[in-house]
Protein backbone atom coordinates (compact mmCIF):
# COMPACT_ATOMS: atom_id res chain seq x y z
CA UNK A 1 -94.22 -41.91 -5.19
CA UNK A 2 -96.50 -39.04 -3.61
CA UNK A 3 -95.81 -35.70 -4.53
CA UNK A 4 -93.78 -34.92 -0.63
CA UNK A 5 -91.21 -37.63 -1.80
CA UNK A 6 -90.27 -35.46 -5.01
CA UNK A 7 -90.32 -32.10 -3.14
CA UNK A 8 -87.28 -33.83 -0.84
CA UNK A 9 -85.47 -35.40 -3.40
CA UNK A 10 -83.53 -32.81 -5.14
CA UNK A 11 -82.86 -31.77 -1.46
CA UNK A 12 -81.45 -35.23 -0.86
CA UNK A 13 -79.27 -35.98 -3.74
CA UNK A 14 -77.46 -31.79 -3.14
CA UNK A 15 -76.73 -33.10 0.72
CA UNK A 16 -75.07 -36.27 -0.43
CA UNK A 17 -72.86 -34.51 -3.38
CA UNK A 18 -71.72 -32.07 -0.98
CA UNK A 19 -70.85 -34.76 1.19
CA UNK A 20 -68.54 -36.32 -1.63
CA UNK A 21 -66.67 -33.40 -2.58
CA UNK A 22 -62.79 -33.52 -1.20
CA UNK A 23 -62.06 -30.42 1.38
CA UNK A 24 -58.17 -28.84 0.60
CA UNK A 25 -55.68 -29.63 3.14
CA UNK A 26 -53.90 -27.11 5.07
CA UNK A 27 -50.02 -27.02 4.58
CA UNK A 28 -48.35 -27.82 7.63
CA UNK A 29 -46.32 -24.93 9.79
CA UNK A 30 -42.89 -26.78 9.08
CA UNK A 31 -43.35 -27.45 5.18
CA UNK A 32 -44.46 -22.97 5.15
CA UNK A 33 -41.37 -22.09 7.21
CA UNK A 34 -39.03 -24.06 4.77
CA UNK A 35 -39.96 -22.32 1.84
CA UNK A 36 -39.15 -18.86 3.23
CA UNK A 37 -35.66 -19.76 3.55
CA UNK A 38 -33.09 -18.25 1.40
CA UNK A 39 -29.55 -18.15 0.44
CA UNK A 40 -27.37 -15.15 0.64
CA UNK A 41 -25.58 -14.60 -2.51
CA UNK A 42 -21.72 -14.24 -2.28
CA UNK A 43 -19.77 -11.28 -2.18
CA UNK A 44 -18.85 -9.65 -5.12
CA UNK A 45 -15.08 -10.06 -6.15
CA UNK A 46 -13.43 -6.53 -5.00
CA UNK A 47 -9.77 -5.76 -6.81
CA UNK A 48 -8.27 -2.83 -4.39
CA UNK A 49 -4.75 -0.85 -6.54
CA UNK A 50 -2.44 0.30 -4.35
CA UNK A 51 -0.05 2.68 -5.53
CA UNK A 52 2.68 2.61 -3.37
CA UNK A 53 6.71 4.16 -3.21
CA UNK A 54 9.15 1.22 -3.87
CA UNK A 55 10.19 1.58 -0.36
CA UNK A 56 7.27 0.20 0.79
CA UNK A 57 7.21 -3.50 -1.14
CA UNK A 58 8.09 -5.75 1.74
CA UNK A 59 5.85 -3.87 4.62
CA UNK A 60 3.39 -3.21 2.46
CA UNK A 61 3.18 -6.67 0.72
CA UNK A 62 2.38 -7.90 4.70
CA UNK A 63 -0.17 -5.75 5.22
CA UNK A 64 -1.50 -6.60 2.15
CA UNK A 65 -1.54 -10.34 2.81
CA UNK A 66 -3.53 -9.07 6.18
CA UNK A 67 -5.86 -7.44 4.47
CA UNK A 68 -7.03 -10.13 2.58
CA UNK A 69 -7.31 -12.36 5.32
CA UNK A 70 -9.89 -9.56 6.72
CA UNK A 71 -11.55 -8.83 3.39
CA UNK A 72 -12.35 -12.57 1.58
CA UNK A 73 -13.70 -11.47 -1.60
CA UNK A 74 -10.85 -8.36 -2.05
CA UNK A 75 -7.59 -8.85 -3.71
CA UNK A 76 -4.65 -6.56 -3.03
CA UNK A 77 -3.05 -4.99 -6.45
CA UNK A 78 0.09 -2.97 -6.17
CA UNK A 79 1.78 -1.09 -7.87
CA UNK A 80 5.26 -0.17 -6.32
CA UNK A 81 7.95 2.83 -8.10
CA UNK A 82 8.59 5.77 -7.53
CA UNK A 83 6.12 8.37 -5.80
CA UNK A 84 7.31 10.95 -8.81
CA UNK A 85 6.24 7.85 -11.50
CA UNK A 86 3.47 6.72 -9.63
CA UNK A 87 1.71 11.11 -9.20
CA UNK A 88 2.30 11.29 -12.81
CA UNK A 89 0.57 7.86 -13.59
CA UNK A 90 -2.39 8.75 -11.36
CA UNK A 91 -2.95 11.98 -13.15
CA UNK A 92 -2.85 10.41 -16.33
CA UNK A 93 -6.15 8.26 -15.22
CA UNK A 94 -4.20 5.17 -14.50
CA UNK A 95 -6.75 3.25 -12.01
CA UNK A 96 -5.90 3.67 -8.81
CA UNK A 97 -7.68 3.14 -5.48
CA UNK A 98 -5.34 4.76 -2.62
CA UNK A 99 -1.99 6.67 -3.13
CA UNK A 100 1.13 6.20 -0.33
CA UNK A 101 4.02 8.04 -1.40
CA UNK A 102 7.69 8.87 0.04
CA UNK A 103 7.19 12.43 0.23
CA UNK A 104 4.86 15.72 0.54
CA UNK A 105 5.84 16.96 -2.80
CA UNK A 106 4.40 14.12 -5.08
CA UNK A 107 1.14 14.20 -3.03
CA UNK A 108 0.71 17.31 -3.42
CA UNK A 109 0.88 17.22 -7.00
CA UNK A 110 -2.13 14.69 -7.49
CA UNK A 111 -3.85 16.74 -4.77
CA UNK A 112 -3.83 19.64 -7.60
CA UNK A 113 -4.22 17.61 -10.26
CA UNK A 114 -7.55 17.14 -8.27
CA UNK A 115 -6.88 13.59 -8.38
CA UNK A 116 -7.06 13.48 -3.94
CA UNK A 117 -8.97 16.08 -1.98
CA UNK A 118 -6.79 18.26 0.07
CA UNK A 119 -6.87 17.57 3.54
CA UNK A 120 -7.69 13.56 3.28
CA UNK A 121 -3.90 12.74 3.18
CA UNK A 122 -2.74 11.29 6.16
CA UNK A 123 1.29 10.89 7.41
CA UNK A 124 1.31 6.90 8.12
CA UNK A 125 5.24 6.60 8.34
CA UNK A 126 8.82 8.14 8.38
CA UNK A 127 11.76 7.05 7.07
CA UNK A 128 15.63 7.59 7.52
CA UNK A 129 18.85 7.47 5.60
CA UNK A 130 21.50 5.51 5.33
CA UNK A 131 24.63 4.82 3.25
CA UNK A 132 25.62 1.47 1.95
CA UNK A 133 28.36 -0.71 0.32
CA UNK A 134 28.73 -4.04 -0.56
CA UNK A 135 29.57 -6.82 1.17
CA UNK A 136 33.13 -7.01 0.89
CA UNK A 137 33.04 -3.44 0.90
CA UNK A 138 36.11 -2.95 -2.00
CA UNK A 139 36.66 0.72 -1.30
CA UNK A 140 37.32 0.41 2.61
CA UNK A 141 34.75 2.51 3.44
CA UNK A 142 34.75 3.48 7.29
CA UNK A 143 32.97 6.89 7.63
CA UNK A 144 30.79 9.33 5.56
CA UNK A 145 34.00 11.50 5.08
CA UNK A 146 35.04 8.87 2.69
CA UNK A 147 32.37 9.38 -0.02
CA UNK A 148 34.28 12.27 -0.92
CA UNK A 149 37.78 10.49 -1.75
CA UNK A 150 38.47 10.37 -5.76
CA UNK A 151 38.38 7.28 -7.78
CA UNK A 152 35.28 6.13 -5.65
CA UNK A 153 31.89 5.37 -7.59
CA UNK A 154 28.40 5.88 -6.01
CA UNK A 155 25.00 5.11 -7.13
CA UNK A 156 21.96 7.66 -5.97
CA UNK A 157 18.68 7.57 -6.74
CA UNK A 158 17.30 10.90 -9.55
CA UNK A 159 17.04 14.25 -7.98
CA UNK A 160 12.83 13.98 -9.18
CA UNK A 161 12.71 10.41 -7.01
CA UNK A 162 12.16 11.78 -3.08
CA UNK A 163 15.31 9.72 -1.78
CA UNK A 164 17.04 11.57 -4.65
CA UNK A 165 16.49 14.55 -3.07
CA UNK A 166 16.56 13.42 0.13
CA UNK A 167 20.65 12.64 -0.57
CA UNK A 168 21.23 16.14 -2.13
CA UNK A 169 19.60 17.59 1.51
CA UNK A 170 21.91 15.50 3.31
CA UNK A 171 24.68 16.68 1.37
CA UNK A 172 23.68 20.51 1.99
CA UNK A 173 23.60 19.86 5.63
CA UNK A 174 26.90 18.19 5.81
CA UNK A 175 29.05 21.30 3.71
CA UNK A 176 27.39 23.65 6.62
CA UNK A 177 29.09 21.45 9.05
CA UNK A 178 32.93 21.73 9.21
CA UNK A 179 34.24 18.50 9.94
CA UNK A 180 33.14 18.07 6.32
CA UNK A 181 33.90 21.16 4.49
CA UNK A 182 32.21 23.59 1.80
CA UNK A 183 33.29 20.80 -1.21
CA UNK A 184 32.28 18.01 0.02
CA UNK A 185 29.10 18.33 -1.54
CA UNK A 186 30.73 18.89 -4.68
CA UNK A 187 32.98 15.71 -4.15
CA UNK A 188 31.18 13.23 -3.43
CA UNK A 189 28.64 14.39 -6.56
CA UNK A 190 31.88 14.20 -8.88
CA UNK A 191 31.65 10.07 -7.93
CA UNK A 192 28.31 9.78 -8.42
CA UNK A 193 28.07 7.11 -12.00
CA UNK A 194 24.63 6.52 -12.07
CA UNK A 195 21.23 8.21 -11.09
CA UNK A 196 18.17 5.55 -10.41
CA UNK A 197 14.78 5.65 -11.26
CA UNK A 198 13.99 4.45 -7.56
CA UNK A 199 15.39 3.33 -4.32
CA UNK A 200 15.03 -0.32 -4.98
CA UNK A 201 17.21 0.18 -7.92
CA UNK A 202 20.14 1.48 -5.80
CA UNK A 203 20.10 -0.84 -3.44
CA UNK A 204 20.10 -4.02 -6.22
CA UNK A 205 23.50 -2.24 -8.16
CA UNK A 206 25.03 -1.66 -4.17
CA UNK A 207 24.80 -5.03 -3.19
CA UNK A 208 25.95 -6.62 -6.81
CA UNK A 209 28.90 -4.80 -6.65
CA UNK A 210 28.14 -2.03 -9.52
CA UNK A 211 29.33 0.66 -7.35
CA UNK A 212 31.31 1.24 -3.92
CA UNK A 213 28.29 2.75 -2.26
CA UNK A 214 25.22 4.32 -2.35
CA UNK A 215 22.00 6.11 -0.38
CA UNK A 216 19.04 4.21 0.24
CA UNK A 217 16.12 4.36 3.23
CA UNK A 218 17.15 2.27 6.38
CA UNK A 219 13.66 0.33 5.55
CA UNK A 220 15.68 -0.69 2.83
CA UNK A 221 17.98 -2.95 3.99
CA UNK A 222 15.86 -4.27 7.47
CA UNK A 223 14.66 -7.19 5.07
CA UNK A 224 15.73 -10.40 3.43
CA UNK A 225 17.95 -7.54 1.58
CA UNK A 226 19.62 -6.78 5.30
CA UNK A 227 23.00 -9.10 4.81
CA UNK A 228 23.52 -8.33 1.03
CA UNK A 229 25.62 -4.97 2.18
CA UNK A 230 26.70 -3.03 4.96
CA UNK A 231 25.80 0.17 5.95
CA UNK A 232 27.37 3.39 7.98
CA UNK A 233 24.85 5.51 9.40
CA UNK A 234 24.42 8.94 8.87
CA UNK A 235 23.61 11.02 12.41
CA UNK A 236 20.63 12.73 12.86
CA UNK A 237 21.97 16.05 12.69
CA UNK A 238 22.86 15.44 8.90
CA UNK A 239 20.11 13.07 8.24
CA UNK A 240 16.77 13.53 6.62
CA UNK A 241 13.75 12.14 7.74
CA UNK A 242 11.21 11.56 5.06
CA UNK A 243 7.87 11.51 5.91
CA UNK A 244 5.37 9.29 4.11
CA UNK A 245 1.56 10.27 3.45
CA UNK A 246 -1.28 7.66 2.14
CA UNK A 247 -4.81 9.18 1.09
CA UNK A 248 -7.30 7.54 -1.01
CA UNK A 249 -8.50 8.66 -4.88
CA UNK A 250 -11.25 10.66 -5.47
CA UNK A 251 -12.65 8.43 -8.58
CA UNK A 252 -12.00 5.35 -7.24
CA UNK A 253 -14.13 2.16 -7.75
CA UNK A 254 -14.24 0.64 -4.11
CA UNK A 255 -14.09 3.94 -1.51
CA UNK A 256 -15.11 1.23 1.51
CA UNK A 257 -12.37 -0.82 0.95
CA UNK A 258 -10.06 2.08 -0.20
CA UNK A 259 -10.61 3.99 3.54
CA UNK A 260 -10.31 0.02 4.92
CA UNK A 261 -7.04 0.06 3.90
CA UNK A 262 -5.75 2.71 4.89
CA UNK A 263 -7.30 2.32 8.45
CA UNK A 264 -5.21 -0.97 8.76
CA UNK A 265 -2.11 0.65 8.25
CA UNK A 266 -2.87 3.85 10.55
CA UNK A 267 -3.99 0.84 13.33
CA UNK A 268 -1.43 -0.43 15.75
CA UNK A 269 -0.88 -3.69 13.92
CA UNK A 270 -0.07 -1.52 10.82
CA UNK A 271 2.34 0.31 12.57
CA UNK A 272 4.09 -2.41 14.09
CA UNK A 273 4.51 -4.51 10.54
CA UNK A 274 6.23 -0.80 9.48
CA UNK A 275 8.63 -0.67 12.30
CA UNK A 276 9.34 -4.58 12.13
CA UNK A 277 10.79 -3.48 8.62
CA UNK A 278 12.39 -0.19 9.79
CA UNK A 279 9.76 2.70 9.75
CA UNK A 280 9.75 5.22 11.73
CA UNK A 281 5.50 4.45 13.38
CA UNK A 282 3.62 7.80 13.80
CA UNK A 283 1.34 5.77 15.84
């Protein structure tokens, strides 16, 4: 072999090993845009408390069930008693996401307890009175006049619950008037037998018979509750409208949802599941 052979043959042999050696394959387009794909993780589990006046279980309950449907992930808490029980529960730190009471007065008291900030309370509703018996109505009952005859027993709800109060204004109003008289007032509380904790309460010991009659909110009784007593109305010169504010809490856990809520029952479809149960829309 002359020496030019061995001068090429290192040459050689690096041509053919580099001819041997396997080249990587490119992925293809599909197989890259595959692996980018990802999957959204689901929404985290969102428990909204409502603390709301007992005159509000049956429209709010609806709105609540509608809120759901809007919200998957959220579930609707409440907790329904009196405005006066449900401000002092809220100020204690009981966990609460959005406050609707009966009246002004009990707002205003978490509002100083700096549990709301002023001015985020909004009037969503208004309510009206109404006085009811039973069924068979065992006292003959025909006109308001009549709470005042003796021997007659009533139910209200406590001065500190607002319909409470809302009966004793009524009451002031009627012993200016003189088809009534200055003790009238003073007569029909004489028959009162038992103060309530709540509105719901008076309305349950009415239509069970525990008492001839009693005051409750016309929401009341524009239920399933509606043919468990009857009613006389009281005319709006003597009557007292309540008006109802909602605002959400300042520490609460879910503010979104909180000012979502509220929205839906300031909206048009709020307002009509409030008058469908006798509420007085503001809308």
């Amino acid at each position: 072999m002359g020496l030019k052979t061995l001068f090429f043959l290192p040459l050689i042999l690096a041509l053919l090993l580099a001819g041997c050696t396997v080249q990587p394959t490119a992925i293809p387009a599909e197989t890259e845009a595959v692996s980018e794909v990802s999957i959204s993780a689901p929404a985290e589990a969102v428990e909204l408390n409502i603390f709301a006046a007992a005159s509000l279980t049956e429209s709010f309950n609806e709105i609540g069930k509608l809120f759901e449907a809007n919200h998957p992930g959220v579930t609707v808490v409440f907790n329904f008693a009196s405005s006066q029980q449900l401000a002092q529960q809220i100020n204690e730190g009981a966990p609460a996401d959005v406050f609707a009471s009966a009246n002004k007065k009990q707002m205003d008291a978490v509002i100083e307890a700096r549990g709301i900030i002023s001015g985020t309370q909004q009037t969503f509703a208004q309510n009206r009175l109404v006085v009811i018996y039973p069924q068979d109505n065992p006292a003959s009952l025909k006109e308001l006049k009549d709470l005042a005859k003796s021997d007659l027993k009533l139910i209200f709800a406590a001065k500190e619950v607002p319909v409470g109060q809302y009966s004793l204004d009524f009451l002031d109003k009627a012993v200016a008037d003189p088809a009534f008289g200055t003790a009238f007032k003073e007569d029909v509380l004489a028959n009162v037998v038992s103060y309530e904790d709540n509105v719901k309460a008076v309305l349950a010991k009415v239509a069970l018979g525990e008492a001839d009659a009693g005051i409750v909110y016309l929401s009341d009784i524009s239920g399933a509750d509606a043919n468990k007593v009857g009613q006389i109305d009281i005319p709006e010169a003597l009557n007292v409208i309540a008006s109802y504010p909602i605002a959400p809490i300042m520490d609460r856990k879910s503010p979104e949802m909180a000012q979502a809520f509220i929205d839906l029952v300031l909206s048009q479809e709020g307002q009509d599941i409030l008058a469908k149960y006798g509420f007085i829309p503001v809308k």
